[in-house]
Protein backbone atom coordinates (compact mmCIF):
# COMPACT_ATOMS: atom_id res chain seq x y z
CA UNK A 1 0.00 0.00 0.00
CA UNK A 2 1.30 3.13 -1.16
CA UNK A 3 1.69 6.12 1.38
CA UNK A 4 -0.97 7.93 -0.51
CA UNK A 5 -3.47 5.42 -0.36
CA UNK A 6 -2.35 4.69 3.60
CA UNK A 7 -3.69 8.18 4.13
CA UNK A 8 -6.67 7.58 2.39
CA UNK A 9 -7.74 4.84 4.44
CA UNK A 10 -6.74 6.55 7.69
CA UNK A 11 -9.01 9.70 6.83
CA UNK A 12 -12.09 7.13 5.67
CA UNK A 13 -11.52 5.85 9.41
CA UNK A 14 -11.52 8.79 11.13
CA UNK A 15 -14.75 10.14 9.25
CA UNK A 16 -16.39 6.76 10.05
CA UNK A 17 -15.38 7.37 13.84
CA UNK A 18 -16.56 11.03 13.89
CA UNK A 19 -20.13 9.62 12.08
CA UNK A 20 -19.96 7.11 15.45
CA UNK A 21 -19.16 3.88 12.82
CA UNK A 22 -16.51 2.75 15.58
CA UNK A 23 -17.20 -1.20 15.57
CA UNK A 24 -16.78 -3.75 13.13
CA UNK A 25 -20.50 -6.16 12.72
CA UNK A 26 -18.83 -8.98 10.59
CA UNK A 27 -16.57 -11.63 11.42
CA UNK A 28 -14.37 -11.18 8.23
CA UNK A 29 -13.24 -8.06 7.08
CA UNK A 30 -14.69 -7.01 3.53
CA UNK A 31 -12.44 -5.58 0.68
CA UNK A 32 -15.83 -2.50 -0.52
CA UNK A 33 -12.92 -2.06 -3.34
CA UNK A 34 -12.53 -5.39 -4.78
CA UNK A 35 -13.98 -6.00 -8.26
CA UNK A 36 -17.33 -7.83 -7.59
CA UNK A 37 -17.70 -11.14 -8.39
CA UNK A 38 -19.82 -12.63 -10.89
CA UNK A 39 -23.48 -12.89 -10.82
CA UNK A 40 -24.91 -16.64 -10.76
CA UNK A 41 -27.29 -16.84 -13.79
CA UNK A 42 -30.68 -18.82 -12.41
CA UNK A 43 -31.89 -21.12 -14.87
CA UNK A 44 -34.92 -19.90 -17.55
CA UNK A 45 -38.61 -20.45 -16.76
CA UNK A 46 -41.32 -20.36 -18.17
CA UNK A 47 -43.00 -17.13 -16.34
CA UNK A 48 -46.53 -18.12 -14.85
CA UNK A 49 -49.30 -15.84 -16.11
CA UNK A 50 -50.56 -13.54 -13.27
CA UNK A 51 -54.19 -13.43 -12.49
CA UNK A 52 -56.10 -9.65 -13.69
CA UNK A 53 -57.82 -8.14 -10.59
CA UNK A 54 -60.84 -8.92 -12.45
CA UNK A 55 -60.38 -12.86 -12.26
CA UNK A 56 -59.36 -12.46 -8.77
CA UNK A 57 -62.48 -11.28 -7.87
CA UNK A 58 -64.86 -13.25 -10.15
CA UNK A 59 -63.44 -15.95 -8.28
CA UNK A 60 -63.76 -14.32 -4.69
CA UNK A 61 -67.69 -13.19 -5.86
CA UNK A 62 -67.99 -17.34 -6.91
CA UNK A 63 -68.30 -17.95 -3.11
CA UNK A 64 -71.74 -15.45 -3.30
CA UNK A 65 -74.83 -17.52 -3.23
CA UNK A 66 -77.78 -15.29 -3.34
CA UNK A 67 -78.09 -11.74 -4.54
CA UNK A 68 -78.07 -10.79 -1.10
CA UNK A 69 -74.93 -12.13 -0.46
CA UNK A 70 -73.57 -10.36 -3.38
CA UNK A 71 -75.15 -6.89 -1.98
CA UNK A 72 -73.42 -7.16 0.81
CA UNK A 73 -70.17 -8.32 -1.11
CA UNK A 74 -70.24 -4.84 -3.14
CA UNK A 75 -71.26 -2.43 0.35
CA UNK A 76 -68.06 -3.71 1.65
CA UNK A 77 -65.65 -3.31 -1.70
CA UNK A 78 -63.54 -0.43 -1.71
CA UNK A 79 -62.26 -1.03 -5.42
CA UNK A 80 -64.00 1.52 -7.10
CA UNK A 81 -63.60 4.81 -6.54
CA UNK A 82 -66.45 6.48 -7.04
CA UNK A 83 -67.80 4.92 -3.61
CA UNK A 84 -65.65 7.55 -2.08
CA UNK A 85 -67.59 10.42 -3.32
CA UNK A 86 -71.11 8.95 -3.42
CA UNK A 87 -73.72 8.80 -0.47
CA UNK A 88 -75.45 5.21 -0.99
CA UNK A 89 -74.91 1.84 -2.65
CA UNK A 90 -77.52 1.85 -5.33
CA UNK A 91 -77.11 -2.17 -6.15
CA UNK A 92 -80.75 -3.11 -7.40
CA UNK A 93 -84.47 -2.87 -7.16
CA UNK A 94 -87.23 -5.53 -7.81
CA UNK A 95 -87.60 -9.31 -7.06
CA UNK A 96 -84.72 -11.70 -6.70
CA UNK A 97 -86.33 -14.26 -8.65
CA UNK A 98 -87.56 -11.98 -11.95
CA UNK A 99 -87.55 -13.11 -15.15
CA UNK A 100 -86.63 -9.96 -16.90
CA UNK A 101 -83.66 -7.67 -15.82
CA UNK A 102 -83.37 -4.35 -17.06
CA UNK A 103 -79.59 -2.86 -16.70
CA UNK A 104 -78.68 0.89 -17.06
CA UNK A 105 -75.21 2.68 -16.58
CA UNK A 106 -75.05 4.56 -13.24
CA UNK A 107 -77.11 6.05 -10.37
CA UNK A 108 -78.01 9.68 -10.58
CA UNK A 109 -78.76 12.03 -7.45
CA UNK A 110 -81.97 10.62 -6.66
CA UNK A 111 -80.79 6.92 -6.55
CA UNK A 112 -77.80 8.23 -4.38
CA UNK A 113 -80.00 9.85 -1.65
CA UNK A 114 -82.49 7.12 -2.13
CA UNK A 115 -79.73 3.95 -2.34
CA UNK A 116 -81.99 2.33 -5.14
CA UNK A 117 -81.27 2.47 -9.26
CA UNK A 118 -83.79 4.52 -11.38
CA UNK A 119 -86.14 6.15 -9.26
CA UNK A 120 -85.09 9.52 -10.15
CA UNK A 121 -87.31 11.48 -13.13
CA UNK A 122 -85.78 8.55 -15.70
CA UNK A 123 -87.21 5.68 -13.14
CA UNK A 124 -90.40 7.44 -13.07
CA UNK A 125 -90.51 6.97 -16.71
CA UNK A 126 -89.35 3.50 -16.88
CA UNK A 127 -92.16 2.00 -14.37
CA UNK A 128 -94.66 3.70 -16.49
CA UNK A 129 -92.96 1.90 -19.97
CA UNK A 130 -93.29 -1.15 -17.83
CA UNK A 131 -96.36 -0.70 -16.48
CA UNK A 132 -97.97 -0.30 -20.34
CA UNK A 133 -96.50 -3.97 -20.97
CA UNK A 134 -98.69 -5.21 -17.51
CA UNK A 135 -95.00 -4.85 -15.81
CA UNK A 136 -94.15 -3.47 -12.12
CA UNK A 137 -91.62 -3.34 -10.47
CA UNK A 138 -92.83 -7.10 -8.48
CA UNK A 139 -91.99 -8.51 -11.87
CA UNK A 140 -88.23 -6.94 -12.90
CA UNK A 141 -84.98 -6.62 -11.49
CA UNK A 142 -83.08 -3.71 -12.06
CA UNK A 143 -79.84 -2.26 -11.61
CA UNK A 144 -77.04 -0.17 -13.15
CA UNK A 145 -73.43 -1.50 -14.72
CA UNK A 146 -72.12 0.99 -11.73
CA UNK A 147 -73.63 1.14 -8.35
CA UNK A 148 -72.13 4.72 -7.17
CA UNK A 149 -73.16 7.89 -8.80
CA UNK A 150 -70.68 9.60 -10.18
CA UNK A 151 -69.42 12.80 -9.37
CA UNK A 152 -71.85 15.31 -11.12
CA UNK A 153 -73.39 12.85 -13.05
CA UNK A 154 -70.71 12.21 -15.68
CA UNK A 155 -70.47 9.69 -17.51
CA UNK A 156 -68.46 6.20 -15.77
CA UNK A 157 -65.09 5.81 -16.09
CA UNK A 158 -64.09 2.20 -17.91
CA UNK A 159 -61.86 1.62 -14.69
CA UNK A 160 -65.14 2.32 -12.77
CA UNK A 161 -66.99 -0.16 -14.95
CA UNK A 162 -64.19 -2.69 -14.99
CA UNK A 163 -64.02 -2.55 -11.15
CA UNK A 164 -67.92 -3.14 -10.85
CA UNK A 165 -68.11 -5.68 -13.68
CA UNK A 166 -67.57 -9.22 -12.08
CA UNK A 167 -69.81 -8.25 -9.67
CA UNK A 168 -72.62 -7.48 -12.11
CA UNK A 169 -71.74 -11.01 -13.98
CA UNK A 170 -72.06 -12.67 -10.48
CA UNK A 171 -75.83 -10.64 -10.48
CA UNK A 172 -76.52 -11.91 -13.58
CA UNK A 173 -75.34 -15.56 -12.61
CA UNK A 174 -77.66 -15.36 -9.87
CA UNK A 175 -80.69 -14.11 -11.21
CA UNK A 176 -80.25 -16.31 -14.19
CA UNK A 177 -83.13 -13.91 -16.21
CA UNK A 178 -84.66 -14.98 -19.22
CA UNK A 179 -84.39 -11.73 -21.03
CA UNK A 180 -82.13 -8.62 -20.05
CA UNK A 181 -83.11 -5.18 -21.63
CA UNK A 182 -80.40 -3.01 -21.95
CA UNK A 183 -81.30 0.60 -21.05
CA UNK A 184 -79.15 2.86 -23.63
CA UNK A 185 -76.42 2.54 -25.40
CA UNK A 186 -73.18 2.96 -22.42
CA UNK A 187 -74.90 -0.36 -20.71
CA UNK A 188 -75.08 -2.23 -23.93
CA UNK A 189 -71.50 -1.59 -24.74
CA UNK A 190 -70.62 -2.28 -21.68
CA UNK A 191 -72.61 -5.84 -21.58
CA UNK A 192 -72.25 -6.60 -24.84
CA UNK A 193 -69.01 -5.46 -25.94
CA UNK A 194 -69.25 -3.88 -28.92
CA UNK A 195 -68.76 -0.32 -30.10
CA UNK A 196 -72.33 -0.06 -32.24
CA UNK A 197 -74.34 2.87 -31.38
CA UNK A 198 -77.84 2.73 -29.55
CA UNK A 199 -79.30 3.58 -32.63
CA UNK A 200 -78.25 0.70 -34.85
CA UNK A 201 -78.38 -2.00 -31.96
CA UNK A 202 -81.80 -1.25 -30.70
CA UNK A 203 -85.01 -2.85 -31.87
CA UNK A 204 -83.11 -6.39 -31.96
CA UNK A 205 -82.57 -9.85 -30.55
CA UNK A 206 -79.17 -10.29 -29.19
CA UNK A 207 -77.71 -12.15 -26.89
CA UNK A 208 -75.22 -13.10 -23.28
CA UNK A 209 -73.77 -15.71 -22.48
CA UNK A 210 -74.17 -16.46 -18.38
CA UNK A 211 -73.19 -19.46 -16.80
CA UNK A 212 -73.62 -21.86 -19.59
CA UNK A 213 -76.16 -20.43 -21.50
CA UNK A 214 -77.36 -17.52 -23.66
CA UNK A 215 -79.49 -15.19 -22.53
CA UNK A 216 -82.06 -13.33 -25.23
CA UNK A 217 -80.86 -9.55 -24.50
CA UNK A 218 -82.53 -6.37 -26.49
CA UNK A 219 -80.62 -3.30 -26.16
CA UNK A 220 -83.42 -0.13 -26.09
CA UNK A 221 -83.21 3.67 -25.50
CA UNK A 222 -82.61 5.06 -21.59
CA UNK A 223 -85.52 6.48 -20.36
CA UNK A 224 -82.98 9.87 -19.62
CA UNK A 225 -83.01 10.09 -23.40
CA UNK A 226 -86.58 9.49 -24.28
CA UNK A 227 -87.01 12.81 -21.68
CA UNK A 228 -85.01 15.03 -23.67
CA UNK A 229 -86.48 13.47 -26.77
CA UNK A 230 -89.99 12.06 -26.23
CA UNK A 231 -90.72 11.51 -30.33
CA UNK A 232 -88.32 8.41 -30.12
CA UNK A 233 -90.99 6.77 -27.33
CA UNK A 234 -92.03 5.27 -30.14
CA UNK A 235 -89.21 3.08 -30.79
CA UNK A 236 -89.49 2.39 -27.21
CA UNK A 237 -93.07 1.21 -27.75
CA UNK A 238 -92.25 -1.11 -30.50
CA UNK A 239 -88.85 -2.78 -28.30
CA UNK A 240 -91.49 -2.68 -25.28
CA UNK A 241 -93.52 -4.67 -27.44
CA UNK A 242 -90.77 -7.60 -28.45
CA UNK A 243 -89.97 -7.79 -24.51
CA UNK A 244 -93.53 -8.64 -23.85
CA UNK A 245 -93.77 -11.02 -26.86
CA UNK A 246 -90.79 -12.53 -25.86
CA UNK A 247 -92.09 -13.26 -21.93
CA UNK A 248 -95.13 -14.34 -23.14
CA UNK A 249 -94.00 -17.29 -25.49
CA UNK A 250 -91.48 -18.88 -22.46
């Protein structure tokens, strides 16, 4: 060791003593300047696919047995954020055991004070379309691809949906419907997944697949719309018409 490099050491020492460093914790003493050694290369796997959030809880909301079950499931999931700024889980309305569901895309104000889906001025509207079929609400199930309101009414986020949608699948699962109405054109792109607009999917027979089977689906015009345009009721009318045609001949 040079003297140069002697003196080097002995001022590294005496700065480790002044920053109280004044004991060795090793039992061998450790060269910090020696070149280090090679890196042992770890044989190549095959990486194992991870599991999306999504599958992990489709597989968590499996355990759910009864829509009620499932309620209580989504009161207690913190995944989505827009529980953070809404009031009320707005999960459903109607009879657990219904043979038509009716699925929009997110609670307003109303159904966040209230904690129920489409009971606001567009809910209104909807039991009234129902009730000209011979429908109330003791006959559907209805609920929302969401079940928070977002913040000012905006439209949902696809995180927000994604978060929310195994537990709607599960709901779906459950309920096992024989027809699901789609109520504008966000909820059947959502359900469906397909990027048609409300306009060329209504008026149709499409369908789900839930559980092993297809369920017949008709995507229709939200009742929000037919407010701020009443002259398309009549399309309305007509897919009103094919719902009731439908439940009649199962």
């Amino acid at each position: 060791m040079t003297a140069t490099e002697r003196q080097a050491v002995q001022a590294l020492l005496a700065w480790y003593a002044a920053m109280g460093v004044d004991e060795a914790i090793g039992e061998q003493p450790v060269d910090c300047f020696a070149p280090p050694a090679p890196l042992a290369v770890p044989p190549r796997t095959t990486p194992r696919p991870r599991a999306s959030a999504p599958d992990i809880r489709a597989a968590i909301l499996a355990e759910a047995l009864t829509l009620a079950e499932l309620e209580t499931m989504a009161a207690a999931f913190d995944g989505c954020a827009l529980k953070r700024t809404a009031k009320s889980l707005c999960f459903a309305r109607g009879r657990d055991d219904a043979r038509l569901m009716l699925i929009g895309e997110a609670p307003g104000r109303d159904e966040d004070l209230r904690g129920k889906p489409f009971v606001g001025r567009a809910g209104q509207l909807l039991d009234r379309m129902l009730a000209a079929i011979g429908l109330t609400e003791d006959h559907v199930y209805i609920t929302n691809t969401v079940y928070w309101r977002p913040p000012g009414n905006r439209t949902p986020t696809p995180a927000e949906i994604e978060a929310c949608a195994p537990f709607l699948a599960r709901q779906i699962e459950l309920l096992s419907p024989e027809v699901i109405v789609l109520l504008g054109g966000a909820a059947a792109k959502t359900i469906l997944g397909v990027t048609e607009g409300i306009m060329r999917l209504r008026g149709k027979w499409l369908s789900y697949a839930s559980a092993g089977r297809d369920i017949a689906t008709l995507a229709t015009l939200h009742p929000a719309y037919l407010l701020r345009t009443p002259a398309d009721k009549r399309l309305a009318w007509r897919d009103l018409l094919m719902v009731k045609e439908r439940l009649e001949a199962t």
